[in-house]
C-alpha atoms as a PDB file:
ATOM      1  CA  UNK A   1       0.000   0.000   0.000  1.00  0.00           C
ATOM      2  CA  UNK A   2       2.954   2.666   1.022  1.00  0.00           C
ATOM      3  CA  UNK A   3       4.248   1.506  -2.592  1.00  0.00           C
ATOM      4  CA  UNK A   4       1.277   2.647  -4.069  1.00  0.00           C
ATOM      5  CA  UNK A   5       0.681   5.832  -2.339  1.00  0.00           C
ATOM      6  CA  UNK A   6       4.259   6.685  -3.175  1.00  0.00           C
ATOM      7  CA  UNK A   7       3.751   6.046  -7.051  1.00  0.00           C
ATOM      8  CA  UNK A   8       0.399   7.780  -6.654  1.00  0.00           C
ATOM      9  CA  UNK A   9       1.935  10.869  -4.947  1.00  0.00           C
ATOM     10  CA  UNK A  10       4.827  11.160  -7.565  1.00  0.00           C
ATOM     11  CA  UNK A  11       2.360  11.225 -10.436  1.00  0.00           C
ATOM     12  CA  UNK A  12       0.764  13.771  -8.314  1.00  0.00           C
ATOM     13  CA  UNK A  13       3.948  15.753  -7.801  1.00  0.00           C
ATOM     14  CA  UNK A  14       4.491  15.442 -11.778  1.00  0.00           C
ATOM     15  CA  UNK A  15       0.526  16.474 -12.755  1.00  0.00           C
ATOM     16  CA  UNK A  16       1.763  19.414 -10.913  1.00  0.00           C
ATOM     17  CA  UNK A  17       4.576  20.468 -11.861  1.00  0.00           C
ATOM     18  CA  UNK A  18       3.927  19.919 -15.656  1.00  0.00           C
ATOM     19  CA  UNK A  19       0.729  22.451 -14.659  1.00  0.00           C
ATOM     20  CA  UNK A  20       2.773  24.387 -13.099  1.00  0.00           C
ATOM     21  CA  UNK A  21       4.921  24.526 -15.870  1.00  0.00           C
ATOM     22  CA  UNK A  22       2.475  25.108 -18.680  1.00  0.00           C
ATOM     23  CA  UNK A  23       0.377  27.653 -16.746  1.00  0.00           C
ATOM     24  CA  UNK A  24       4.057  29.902 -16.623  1.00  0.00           C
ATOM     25  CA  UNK A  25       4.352  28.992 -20.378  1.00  0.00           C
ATOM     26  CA  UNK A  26       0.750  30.357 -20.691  1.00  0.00           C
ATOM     27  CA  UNK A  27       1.835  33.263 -18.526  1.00  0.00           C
ATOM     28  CA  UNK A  28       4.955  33.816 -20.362  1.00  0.00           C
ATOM     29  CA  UNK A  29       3.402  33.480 -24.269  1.00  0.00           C
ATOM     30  CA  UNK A  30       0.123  36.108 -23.048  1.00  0.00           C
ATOM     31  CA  UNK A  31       3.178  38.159 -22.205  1.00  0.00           C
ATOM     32  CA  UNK A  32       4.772  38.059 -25.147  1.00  0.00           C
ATOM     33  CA  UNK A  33       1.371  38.612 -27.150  1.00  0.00           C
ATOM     34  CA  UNK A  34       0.630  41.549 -24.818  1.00  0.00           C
ATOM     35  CA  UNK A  35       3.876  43.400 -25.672  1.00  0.00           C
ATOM     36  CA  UNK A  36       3.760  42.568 -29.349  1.00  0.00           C
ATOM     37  CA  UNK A  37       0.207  44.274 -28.482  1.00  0.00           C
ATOM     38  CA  UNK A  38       1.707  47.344 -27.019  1.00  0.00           C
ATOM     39  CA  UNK A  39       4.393  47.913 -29.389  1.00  0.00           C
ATOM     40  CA  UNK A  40       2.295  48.324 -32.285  1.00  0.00           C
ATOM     41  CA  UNK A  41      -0.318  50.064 -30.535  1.00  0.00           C
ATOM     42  CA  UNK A  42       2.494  52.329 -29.537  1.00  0.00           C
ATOM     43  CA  UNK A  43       3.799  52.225 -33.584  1.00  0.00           C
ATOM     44  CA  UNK A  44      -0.254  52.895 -34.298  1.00  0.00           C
ATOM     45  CA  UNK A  45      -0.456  56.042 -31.880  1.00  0.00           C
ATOM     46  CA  UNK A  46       3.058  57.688 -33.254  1.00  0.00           C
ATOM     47  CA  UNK A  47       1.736  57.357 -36.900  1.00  0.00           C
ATOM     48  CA  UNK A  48      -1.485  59.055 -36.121  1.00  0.00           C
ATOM     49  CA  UNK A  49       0.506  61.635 -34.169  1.00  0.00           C
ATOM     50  CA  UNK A  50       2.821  61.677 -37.341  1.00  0.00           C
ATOM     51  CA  UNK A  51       0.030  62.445 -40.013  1.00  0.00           C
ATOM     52  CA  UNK A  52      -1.843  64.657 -37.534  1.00  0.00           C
ATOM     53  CA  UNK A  53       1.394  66.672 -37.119  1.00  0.00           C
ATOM     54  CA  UNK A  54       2.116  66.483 -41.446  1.00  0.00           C
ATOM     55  CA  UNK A  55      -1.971  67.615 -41.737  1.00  0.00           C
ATOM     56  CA  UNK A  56      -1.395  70.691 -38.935  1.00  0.00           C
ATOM     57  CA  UNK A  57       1.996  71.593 -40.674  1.00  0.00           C
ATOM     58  CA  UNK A  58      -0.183  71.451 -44.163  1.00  0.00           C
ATOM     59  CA  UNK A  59      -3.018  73.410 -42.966  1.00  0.00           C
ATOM     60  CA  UNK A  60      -0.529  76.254 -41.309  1.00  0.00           C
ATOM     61  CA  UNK A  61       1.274  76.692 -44.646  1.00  0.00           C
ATOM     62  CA  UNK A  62      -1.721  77.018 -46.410  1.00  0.00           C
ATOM     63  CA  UNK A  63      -3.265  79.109 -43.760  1.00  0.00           C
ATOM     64  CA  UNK A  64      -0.333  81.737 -44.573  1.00  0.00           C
ATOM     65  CA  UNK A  65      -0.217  81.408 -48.199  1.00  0.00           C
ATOM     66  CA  UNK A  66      -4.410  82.597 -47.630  1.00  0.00           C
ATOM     67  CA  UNK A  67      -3.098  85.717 -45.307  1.00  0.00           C
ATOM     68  CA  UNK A  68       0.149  86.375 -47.805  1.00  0.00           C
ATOM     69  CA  UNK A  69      -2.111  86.764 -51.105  1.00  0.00           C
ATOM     70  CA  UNK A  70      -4.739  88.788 -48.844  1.00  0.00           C
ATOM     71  CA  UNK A  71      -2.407  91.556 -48.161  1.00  0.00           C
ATOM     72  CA  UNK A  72      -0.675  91.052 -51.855  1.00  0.00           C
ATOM     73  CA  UNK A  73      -4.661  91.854 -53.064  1.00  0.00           C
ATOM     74  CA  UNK A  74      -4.864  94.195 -50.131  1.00  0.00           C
ATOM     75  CA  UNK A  75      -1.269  95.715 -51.592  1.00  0.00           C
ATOM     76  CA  UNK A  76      -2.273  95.809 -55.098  1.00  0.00           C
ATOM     77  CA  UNK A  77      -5.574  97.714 -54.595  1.00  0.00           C
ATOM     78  CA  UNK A  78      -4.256 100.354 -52.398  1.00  0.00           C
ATOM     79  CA  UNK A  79      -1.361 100.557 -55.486  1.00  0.00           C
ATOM     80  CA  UNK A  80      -4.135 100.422 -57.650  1.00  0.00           C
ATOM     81  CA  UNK A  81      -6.539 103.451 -56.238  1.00  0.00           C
ATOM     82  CA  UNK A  82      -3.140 105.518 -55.505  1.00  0.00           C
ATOM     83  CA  UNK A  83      -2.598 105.370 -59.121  1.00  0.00           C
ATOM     84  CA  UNK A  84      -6.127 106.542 -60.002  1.00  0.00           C
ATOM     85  CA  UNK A  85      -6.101 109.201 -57.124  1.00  0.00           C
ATOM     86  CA  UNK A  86      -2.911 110.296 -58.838  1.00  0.00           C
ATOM     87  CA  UNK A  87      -4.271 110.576 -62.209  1.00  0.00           C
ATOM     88  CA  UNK A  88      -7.804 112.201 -61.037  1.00  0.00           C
ATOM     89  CA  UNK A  89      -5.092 114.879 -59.507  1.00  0.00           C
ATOM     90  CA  UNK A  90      -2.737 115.690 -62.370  1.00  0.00           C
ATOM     91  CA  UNK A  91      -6.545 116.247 -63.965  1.00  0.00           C
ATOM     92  CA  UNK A  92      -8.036 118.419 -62.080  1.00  0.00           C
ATOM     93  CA  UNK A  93      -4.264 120.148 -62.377  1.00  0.00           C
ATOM     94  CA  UNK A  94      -4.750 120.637 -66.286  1.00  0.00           C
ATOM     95  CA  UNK A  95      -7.911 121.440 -66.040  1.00  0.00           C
ATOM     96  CA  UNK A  96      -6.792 124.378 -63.570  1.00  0.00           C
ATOM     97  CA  UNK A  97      -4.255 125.235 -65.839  1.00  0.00           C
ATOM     98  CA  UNK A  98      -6.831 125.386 -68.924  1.00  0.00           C
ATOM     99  CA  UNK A  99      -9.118 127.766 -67.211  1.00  0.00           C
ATOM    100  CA  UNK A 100      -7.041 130.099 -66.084  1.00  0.00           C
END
């Protein structure tokens, strides 16, 4: 009988430590999978931060490309209505000289 309890309790012992074991090779493999996880979640969030970064850079250029031709139009009208204020003056000039 001690014979058999001894054989009984070694394949015990061994059922347990091949659980034991396996469970840390479980542990060990979700580990692995849960990094792998992280890293290109991590990979995912820097490329989104990349393009969101490219998309601000593209809207600020164009925003001042917008405000650059604004005061270019904003330049060329005030050019534009000095030159006609300038003419309506060296008019009203001849015509002073002509009538007098």
């Amino acid at each position: 009988m001690n014979h058999f309890k001894s054989i009984l309790l070694g394949g015990l012992l061994a059922a347990a430590s091949i659980a034991a074991l396996s469970q840390n090779a479980n542990a060990a493999e979700f580990k692995s999978e849960h990094d792998h996880l992280n890293r290109n979640t991590e990979a995912f969030n820097n490329s989104k931060l990349k393009l969101q970064h490219e998309r601000q850079a593209r809207e600020q250029r164009a925003r001042e490309l917008r405000e650059r031709q604004a005061r270019e139009q904003r330049a060329r009208e005030l050019r534009e209505r000095q030159a006609r204020e300038q003419h309506a003056r060296e008019l009203r000039e001849r015509q002073a000289r002509l009538h007098h």
